[in-house]
C-alpha atoms as a PDB file:
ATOM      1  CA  UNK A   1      32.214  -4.684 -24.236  1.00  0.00           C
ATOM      2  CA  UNK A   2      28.521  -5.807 -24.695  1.00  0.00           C
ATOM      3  CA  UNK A   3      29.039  -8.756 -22.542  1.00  0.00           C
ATOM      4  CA  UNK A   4      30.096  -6.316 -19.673  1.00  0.00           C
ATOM      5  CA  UNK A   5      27.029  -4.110 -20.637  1.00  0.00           C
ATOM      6  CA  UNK A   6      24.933  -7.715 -20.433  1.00  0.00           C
ATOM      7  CA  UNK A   7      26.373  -8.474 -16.955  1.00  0.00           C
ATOM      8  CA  UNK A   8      25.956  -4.880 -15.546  1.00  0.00           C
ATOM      9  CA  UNK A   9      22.384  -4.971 -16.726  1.00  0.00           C
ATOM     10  CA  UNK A  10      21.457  -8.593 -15.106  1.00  0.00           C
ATOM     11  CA  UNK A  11      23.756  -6.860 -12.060  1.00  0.00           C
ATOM     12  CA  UNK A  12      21.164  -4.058 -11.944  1.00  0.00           C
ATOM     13  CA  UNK A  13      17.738  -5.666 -12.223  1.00  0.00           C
ATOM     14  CA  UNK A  14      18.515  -8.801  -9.663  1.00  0.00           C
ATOM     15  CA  UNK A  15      19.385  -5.219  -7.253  1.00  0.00           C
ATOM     16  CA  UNK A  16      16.334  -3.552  -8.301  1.00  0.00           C
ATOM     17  CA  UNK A  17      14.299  -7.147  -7.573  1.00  0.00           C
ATOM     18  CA  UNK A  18      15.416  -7.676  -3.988  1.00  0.00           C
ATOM     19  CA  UNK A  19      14.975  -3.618  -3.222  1.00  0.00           C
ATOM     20  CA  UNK A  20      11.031  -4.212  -5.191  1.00  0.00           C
ATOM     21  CA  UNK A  21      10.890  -7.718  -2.618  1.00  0.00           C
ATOM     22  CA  UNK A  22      12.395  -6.134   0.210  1.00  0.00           C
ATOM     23  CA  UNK A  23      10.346  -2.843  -0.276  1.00  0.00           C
ATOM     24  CA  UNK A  24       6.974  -5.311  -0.445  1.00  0.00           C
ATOM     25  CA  UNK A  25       8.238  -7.078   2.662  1.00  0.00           C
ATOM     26  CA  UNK A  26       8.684  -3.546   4.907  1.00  0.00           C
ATOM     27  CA  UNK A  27       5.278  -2.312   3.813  1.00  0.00           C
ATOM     28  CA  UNK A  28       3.289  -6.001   4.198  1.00  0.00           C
ATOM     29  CA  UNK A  29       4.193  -6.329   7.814  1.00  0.00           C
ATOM     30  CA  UNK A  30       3.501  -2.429   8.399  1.00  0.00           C
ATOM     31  CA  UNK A  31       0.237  -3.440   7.135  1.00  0.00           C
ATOM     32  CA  UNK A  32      -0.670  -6.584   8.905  1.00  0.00           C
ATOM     33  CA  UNK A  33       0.777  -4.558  11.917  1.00  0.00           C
ATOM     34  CA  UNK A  34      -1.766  -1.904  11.586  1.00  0.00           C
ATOM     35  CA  UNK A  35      -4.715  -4.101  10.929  1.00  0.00           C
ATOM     36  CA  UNK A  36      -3.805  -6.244  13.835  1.00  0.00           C
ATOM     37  CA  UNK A  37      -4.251  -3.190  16.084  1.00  0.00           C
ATOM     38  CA  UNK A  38      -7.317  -1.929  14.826  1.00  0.00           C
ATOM     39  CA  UNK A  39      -8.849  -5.129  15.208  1.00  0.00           C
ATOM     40  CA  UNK A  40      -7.596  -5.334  18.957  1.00  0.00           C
ATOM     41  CA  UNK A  41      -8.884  -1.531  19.409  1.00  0.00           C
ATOM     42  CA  UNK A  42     -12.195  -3.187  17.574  1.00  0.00           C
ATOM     43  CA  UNK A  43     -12.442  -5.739  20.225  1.00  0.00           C
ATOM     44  CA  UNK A  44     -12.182  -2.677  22.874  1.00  0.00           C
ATOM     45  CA  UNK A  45     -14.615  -0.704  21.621  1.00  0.00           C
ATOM     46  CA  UNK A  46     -17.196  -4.197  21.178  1.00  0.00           C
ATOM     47  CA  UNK A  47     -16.584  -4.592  25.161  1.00  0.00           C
ATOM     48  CA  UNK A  48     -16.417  -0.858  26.192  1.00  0.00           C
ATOM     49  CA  UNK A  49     -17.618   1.455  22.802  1.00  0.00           C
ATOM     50  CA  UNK A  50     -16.678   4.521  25.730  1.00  0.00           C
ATOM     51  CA  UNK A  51     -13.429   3.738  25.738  1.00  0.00           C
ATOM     52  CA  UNK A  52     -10.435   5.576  24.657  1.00  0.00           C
ATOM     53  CA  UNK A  53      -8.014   4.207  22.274  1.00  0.00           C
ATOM     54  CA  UNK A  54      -4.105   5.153  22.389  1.00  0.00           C
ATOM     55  CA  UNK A  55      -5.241   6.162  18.381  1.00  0.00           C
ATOM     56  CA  UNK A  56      -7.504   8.697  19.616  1.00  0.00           C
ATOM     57  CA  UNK A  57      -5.484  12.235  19.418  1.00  0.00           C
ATOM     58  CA  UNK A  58      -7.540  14.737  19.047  1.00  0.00           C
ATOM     59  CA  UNK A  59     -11.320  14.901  17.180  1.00  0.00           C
ATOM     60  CA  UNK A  60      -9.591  14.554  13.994  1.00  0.00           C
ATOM     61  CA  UNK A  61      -7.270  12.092  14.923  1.00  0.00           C
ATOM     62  CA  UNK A  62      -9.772   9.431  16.232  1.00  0.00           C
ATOM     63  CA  UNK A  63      -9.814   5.356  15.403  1.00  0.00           C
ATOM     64  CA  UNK A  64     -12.537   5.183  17.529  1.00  0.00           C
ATOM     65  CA  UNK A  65     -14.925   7.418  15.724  1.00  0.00           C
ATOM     66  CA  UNK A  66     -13.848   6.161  12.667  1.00  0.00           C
ATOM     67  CA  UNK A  67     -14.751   2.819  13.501  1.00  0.00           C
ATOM     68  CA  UNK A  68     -18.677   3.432  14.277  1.00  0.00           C
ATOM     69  CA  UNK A  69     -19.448   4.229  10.854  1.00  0.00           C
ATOM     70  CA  UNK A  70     -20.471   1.986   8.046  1.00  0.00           C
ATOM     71  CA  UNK A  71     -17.928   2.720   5.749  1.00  0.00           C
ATOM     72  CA  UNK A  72     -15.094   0.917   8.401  1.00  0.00           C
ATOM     73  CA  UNK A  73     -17.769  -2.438   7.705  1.00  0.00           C
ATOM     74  CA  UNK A  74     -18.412  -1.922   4.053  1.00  0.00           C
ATOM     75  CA  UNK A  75     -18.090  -5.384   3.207  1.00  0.00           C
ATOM     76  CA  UNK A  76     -20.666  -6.466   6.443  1.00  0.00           C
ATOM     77  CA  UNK A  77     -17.418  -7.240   8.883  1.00  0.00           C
ATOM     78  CA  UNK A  78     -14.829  -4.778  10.261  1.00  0.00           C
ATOM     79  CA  UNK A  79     -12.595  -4.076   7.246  1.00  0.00           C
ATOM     80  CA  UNK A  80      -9.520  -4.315   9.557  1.00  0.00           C
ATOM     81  CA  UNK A  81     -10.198  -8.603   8.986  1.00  0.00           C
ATOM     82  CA  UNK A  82      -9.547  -7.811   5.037  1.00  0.00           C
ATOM     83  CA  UNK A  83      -5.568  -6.514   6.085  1.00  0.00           C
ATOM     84  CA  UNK A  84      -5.464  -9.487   8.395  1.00  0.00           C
ATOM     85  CA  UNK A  85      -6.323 -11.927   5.636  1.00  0.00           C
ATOM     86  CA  UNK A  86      -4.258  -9.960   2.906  1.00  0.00           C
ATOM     87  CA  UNK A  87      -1.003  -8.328   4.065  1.00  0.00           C
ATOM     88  CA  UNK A  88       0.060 -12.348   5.113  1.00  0.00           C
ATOM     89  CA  UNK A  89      -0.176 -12.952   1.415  1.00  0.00           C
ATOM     90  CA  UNK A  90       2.189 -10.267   0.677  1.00  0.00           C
ATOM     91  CA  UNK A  91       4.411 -11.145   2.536  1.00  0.00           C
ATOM     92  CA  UNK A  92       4.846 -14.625   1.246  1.00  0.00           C
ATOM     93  CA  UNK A  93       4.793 -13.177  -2.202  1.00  0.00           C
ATOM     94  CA  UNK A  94       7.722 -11.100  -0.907  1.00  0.00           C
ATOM     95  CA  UNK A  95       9.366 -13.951   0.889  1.00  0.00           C
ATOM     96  CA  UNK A  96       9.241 -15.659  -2.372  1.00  0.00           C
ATOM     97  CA  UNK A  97      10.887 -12.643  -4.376  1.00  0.00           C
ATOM     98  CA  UNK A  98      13.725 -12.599  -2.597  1.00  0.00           C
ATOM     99  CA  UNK A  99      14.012 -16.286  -2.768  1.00  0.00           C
ATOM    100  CA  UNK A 100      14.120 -15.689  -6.853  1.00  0.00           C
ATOM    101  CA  UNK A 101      11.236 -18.024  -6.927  1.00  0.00           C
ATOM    102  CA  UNK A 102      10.264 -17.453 -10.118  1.00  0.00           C
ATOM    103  CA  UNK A 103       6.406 -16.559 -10.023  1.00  0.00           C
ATOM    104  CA  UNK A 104       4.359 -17.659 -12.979  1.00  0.00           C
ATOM    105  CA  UNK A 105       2.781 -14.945 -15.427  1.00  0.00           C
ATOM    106  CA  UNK A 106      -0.698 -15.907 -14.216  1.00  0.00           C
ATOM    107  CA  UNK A 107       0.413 -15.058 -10.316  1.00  0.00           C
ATOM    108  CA  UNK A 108       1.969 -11.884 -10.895  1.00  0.00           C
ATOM    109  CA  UNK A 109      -0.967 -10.680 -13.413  1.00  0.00           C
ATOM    110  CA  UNK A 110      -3.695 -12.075 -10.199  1.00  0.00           C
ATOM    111  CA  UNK A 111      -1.362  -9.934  -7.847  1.00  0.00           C
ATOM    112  CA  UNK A 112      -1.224  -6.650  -9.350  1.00  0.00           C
ATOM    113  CA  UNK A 113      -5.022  -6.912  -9.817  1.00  0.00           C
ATOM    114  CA  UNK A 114      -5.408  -7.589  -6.085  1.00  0.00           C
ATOM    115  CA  UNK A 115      -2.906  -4.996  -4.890  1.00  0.00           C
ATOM    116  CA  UNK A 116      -4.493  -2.481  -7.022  1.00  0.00           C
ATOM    117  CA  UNK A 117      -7.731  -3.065  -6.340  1.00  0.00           C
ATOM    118  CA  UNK A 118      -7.633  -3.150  -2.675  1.00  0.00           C
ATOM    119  CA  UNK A 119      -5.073   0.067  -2.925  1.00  0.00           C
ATOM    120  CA  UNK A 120      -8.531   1.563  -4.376  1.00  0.00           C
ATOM    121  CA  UNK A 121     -10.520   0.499  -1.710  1.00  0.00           C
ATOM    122  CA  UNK A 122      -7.820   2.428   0.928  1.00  0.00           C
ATOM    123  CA  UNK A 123      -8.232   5.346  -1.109  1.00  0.00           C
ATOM    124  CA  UNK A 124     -12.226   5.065  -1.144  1.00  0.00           C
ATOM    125  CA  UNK A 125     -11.824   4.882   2.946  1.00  0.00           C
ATOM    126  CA  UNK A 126      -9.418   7.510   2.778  1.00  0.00           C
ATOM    127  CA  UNK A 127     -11.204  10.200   0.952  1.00  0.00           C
ATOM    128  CA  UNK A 128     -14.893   9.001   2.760  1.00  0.00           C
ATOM    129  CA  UNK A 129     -12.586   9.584   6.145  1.00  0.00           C
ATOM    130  CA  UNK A 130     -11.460  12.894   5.058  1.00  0.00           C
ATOM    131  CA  UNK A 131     -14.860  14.642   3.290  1.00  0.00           C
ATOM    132  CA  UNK A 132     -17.582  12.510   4.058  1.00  0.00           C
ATOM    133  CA  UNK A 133     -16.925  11.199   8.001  1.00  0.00           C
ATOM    134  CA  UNK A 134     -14.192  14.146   8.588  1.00  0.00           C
ATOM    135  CA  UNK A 135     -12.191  12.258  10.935  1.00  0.00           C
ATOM    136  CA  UNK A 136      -9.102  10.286  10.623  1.00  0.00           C
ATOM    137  CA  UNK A 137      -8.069   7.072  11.966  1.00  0.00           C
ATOM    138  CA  UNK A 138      -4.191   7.064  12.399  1.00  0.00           C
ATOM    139  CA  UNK A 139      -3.880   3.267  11.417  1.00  0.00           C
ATOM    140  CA  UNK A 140      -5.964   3.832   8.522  1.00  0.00           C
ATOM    141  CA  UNK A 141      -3.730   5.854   7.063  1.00  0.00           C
ATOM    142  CA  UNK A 142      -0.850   3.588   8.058  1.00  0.00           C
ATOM    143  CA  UNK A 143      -2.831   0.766   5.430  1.00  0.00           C
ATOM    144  CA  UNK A 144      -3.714   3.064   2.790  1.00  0.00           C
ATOM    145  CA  UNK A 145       0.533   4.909   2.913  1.00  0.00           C
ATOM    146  CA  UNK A 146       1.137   0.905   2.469  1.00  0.00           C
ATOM    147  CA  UNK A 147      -1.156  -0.016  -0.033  1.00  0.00           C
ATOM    148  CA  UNK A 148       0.243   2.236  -2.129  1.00  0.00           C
ATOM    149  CA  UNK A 149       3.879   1.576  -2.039  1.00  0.00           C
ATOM    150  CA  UNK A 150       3.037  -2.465  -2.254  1.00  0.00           C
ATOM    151  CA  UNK A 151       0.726  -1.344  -5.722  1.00  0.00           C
ATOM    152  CA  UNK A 152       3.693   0.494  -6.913  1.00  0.00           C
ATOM    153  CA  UNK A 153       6.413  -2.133  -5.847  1.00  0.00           C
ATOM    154  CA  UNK A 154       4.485  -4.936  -7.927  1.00  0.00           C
ATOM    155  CA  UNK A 155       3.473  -2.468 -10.885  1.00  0.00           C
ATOM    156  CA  UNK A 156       7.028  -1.385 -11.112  1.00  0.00           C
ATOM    157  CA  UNK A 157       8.031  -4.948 -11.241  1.00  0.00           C
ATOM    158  CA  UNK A 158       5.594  -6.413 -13.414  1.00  0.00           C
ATOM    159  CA  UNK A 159       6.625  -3.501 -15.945  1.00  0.00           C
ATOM    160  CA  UNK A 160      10.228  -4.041 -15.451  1.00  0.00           C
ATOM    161  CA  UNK A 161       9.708  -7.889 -16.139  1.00  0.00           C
ATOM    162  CA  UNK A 162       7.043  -7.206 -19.276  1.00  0.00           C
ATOM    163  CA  UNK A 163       4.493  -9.427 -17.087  1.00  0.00           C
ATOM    164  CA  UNK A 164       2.117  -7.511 -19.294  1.00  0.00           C
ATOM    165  CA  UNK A 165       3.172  -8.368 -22.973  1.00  0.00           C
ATOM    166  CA  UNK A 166       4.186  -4.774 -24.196  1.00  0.00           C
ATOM    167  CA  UNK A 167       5.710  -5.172 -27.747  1.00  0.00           C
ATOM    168  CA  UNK A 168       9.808  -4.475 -27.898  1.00  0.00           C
ATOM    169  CA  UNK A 169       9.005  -0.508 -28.394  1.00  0.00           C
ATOM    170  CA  UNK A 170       7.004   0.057 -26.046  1.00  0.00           C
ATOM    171  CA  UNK A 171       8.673  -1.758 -23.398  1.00  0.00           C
ATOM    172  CA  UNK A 172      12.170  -0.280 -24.204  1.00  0.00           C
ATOM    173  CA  UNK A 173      10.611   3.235 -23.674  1.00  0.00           C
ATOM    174  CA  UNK A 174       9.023   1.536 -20.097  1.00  0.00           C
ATOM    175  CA  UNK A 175      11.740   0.496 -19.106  1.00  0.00           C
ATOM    176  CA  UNK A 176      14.012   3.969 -19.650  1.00  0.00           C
ATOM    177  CA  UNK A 177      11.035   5.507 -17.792  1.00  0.00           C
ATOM    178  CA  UNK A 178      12.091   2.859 -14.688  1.00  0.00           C
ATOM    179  CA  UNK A 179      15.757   3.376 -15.435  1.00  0.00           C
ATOM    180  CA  UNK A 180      15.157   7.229 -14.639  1.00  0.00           C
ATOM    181  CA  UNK A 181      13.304   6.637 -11.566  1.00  0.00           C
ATOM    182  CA  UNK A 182       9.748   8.348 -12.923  1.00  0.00           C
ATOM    183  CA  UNK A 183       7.747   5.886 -11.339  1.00  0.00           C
ATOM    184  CA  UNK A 184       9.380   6.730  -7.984  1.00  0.00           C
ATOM    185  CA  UNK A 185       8.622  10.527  -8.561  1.00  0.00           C
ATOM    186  CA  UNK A 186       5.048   9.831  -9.548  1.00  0.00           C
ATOM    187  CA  UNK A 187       4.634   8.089  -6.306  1.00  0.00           C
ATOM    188  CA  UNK A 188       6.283  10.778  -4.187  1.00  0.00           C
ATOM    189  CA  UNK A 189       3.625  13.261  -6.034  1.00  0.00           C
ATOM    190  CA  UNK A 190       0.430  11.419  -5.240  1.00  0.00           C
ATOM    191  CA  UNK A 191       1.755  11.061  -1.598  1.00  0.00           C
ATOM    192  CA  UNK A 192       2.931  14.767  -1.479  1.00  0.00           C
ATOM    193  CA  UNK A 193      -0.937  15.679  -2.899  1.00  0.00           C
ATOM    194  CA  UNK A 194      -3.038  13.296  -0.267  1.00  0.00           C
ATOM    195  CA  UNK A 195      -0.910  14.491   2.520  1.00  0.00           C
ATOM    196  CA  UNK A 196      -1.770  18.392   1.244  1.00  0.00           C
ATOM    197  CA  UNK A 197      -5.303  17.706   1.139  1.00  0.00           C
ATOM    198  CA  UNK A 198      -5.334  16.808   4.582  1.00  0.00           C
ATOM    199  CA  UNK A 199      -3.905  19.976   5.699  1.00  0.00           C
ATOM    200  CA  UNK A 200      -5.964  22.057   3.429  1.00  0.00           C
ATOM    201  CA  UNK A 201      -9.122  20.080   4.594  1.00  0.00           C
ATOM    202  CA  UNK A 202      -8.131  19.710   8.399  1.00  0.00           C
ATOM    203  CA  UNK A 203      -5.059  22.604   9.241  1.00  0.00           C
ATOM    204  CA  UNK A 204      -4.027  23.244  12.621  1.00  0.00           C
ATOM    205  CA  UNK A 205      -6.940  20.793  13.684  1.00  0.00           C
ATOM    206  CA  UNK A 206      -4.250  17.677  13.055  1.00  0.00           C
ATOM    207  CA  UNK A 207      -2.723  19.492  16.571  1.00  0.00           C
ATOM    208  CA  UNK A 208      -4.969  20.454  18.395  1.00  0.00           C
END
């Protein structure tokens, strides 16, 4: 009996790797996707800053409006060049998951950092974009609905894994709280609650 217990467990996490790897892979290429076109609709409004981009709905719905502030060059360059640099990156590091290449402590550690801290950075743009600019950019929010699913894809599999050096305890409760799917409803939450402050900051304006 334990050995079938073993083998449905091993069964379960090498499933629950490729869907973390796969997941990674969906959301990296959404990414890259979405920088690539904002810097193409950069390049548009260099050459022409009247034109109209196909992301410009409405005036809350506007790339191009967006783009003219300082916040979308924080770092001194268009940030869209950060998501053109990055989002490659994961992808190989999902490429490599689901080649069960087995990534050293010291990568996996490096990559939640990164993913995390550049899932901040989305969120700084996001809430600037909503209360401080009070426009949207449609990509934008494309990156930032990414960068969160990619920080909770590696979280949940550096927690799964014990990347982080929990003692047994701990990391049996951690692990329960995977098993039950929390970390998937905690997610869905902080989604559900940036999507509601949109509408509660912006309302009927989204469609108009």
């Amino acid at each position: 009996m334990p050995l079938i217990k073993k083998s449905t467990d091993k069964k379960s996490l090498e499933l629950s790797t490729r869907w973390v790897f796969g997941t990674m892979l969906a959301f990296g290429i959404a990414g890259l996707l979405a920088s690539f076109t904002l810097a193409v609709d950069e390049i548009i409004v260099l050459k022409n800053p009247n034109a109209v981009l196909n992301c410009s709905l409405n005036i809350v719905l506007n790339c191009s409006t967006v783009m003219k502030t300082w916040q979308a060059h924080a770092f001194g360059f268009p940030n869209m060049f950060i998501g053109l640099m990055g989002f490659p990156l994961v992808i190989m590091i999902a490429l490599l998951g689901l080649a069960k290449v087995k990534l050293p402590r010291w990568f996996l550690i490096g990559a939640e950092i990164g993913y995390v801290f550049w899932t901040l950075f989305a969120y700084w743009l996001f809430f600037n974009s909503v209360y401080v600019i009070q426009v949207l950019c449609p990509w934008c929010l494309v990156v930032t609905f990414s960068m969160t699913i990619l920080s909770a894809t590696i979280t949940h599999y550096n927690l799964q894994h014990n990347t982080f050096g929990f003692k047994q305890t701990a990391q049996k409760r951690i692990e329960q709280f995977l098993a039950k799917d929390f970390d998937k409803l905690v997610v869905a939450v902080w989604i559900l609650l940036l999507v509601s402050l949109v509408f509660l900051k912006f309302g009927d304006s989204l469609f108009v």
